[in-house]
C-alpha atoms as a PDB file:
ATOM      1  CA  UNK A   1      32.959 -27.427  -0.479  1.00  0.00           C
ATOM      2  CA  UNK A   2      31.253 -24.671  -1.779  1.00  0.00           C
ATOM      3  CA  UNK A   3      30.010 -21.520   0.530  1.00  0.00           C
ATOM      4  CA  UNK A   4      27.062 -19.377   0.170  1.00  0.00           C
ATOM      5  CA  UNK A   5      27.367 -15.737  -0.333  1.00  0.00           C
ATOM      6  CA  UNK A   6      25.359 -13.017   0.907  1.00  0.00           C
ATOM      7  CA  UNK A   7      24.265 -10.509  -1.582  1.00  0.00           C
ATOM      8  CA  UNK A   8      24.057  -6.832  -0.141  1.00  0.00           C
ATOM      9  CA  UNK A   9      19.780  -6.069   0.328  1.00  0.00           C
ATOM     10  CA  UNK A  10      19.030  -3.762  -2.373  1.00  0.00           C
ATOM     11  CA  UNK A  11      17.736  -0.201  -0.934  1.00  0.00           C
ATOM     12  CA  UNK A  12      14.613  -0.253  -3.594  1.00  0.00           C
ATOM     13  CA  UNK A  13      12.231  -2.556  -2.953  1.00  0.00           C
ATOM     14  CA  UNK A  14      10.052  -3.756  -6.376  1.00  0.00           C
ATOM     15  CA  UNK A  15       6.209  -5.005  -5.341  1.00  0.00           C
ATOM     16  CA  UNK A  16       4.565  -5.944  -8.175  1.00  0.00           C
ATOM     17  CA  UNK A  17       0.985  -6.938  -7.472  1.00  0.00           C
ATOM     18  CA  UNK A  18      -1.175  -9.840  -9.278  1.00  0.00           C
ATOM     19  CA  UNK A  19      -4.330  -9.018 -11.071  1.00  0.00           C
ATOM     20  CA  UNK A  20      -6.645  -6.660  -9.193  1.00  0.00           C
ATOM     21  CA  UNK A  21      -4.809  -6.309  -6.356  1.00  0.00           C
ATOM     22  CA  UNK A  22      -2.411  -2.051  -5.650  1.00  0.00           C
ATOM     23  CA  UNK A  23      -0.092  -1.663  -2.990  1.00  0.00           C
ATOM     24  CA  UNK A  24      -0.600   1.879  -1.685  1.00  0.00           C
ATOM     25  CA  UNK A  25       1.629   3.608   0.946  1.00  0.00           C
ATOM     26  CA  UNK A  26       0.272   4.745   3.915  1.00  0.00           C
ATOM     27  CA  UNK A  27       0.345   8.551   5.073  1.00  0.00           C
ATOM     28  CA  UNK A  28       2.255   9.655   7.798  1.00  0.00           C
ATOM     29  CA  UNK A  29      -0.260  10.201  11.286  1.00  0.00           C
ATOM     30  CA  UNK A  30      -0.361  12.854  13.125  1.00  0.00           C
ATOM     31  CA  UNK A  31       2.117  12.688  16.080  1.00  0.00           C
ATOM     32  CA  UNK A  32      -0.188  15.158  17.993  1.00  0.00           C
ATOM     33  CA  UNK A  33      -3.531  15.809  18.860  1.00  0.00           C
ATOM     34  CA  UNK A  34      -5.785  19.707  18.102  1.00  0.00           C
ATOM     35  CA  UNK A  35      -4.989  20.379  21.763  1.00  0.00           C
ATOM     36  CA  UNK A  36      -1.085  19.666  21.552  1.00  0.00           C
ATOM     37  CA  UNK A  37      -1.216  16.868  23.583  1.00  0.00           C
ATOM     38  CA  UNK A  38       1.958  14.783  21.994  1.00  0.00           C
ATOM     39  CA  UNK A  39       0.669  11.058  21.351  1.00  0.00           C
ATOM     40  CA  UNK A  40       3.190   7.326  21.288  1.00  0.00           C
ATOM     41  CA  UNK A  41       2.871   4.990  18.435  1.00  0.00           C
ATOM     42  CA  UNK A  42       0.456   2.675  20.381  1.00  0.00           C
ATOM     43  CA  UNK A  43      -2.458   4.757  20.712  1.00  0.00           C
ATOM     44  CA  UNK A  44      -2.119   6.193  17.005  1.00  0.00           C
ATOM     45  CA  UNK A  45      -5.097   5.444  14.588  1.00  0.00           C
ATOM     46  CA  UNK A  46      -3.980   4.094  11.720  1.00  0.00           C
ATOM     47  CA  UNK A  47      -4.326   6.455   8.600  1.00  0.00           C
ATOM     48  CA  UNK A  48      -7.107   5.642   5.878  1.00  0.00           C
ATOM     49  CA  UNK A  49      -5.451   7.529   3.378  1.00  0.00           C
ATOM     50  CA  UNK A  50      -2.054   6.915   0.920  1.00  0.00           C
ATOM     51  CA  UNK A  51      -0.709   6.849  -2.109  1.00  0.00           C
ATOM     52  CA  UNK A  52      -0.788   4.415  -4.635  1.00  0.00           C
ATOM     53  CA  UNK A  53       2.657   2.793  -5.790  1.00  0.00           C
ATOM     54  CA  UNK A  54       2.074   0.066  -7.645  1.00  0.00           C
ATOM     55  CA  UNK A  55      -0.996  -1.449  -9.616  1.00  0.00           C
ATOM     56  CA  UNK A  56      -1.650  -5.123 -10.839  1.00  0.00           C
ATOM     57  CA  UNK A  57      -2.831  -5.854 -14.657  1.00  0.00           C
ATOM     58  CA  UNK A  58      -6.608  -5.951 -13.739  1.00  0.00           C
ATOM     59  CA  UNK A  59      -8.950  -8.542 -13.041  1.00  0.00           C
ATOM     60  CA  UNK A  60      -8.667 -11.728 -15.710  1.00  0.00           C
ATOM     61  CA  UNK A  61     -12.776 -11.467 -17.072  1.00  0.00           C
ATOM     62  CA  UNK A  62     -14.453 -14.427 -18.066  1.00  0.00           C
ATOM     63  CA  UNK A  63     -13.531 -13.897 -21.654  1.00  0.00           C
ATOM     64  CA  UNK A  64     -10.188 -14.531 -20.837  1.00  0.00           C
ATOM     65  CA  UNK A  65      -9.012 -10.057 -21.261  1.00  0.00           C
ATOM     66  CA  UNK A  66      -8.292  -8.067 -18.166  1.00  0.00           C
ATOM     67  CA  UNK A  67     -10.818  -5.322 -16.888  1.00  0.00           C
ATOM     68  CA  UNK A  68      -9.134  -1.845 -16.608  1.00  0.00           C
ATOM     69  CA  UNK A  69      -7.834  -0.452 -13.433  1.00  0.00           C
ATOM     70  CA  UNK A  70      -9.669   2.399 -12.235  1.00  0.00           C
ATOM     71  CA  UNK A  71      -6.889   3.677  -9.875  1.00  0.00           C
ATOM     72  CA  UNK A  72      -3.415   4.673 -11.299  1.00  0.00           C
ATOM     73  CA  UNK A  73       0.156   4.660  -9.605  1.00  0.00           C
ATOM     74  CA  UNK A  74       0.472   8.305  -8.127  1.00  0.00           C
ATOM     75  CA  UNK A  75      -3.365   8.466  -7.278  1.00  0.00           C
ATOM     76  CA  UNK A  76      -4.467   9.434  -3.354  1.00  0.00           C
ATOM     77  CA  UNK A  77      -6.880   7.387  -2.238  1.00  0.00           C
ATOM     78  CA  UNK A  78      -9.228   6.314   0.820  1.00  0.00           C
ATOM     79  CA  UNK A  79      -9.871   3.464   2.088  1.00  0.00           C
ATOM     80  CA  UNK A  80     -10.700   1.553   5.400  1.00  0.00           C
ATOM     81  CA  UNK A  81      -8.613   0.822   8.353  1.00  0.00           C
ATOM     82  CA  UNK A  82      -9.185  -2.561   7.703  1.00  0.00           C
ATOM     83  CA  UNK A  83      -8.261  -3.475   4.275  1.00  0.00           C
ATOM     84  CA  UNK A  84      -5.953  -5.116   2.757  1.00  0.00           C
ATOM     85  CA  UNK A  85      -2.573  -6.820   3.972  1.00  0.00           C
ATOM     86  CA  UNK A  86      -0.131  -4.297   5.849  1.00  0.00           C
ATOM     87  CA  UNK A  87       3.708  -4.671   4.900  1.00  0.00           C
ATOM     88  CA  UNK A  88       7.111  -2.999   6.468  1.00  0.00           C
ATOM     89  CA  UNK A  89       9.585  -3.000   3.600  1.00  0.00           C
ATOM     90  CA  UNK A  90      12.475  -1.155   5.576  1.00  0.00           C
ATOM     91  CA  UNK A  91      11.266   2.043   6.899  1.00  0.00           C
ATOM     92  CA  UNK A  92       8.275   1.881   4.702  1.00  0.00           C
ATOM     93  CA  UNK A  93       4.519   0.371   5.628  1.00  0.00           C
ATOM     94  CA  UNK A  94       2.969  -0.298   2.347  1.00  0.00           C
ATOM     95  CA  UNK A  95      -1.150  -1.935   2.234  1.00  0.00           C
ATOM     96  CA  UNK A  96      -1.753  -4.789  -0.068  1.00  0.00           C
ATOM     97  CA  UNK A  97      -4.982  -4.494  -1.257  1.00  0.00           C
ATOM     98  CA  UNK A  98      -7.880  -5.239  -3.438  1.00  0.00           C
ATOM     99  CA  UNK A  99      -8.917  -2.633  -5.778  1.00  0.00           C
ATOM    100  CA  UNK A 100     -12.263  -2.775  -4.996  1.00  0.00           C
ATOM    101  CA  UNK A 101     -11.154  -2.306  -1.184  1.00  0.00           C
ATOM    102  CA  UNK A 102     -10.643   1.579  -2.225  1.00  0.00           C
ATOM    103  CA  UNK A 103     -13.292   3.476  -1.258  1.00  0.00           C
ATOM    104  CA  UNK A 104     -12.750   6.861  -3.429  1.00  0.00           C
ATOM    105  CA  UNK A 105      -9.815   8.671  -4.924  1.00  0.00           C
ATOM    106  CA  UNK A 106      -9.004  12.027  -3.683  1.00  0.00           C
ATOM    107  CA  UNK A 107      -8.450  14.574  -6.058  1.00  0.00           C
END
């Protein structure tokens, strides 16, 4: 009879995105307000900004080629509360997004 063994979960997680699509990693929110006034996790907006880890090959044109990415891994961007696909990888919330979901790239 043969047994299944479990492999140890590797530490470093490797998300490759598909075409046009980056995974970005959220910043970290402020755990305060101006006034000092200490806030939980539940009432926490969301940050709009991160930091690109990851970038797909670029949309597949109609020629059959793939347009250029205009964002690059390392690049801080904005973008909306909204977008994309949110994903915990450990202790880590990454954003699976479009490209064209990115509304500028802060410099």
């Amino acid at each position: 009879m043969a047994t299944a063994t479990k492999k140890k979960a590797s530490s470093k997680v490797n998300l490759q995105p598909l075409g046009d699509k980056i995974v970005v990693q959220r910043e970290e929110s402020d755990e305060r307000t101006e006034g000092g006034i200490y806030l939980p996790d539940s009432a926490k907006d969301k940050p709009t900004r991160g930091t690109v880890v990851s970038v797909g090959d670029g949309r597949l044109l109609e020629d059959g080629s793939r347009g250029e990415m205009q964002v690059a891994v390392g690049d801080r961007v904005l973008f909306t509360s909204y977008a994309g696909e949110n994903i915990e990888i450990g202790d880590h919330e990454y954003v699976l997004m479009a490209e064209s979901e990115v509304l500028a790239v802060l410099e």
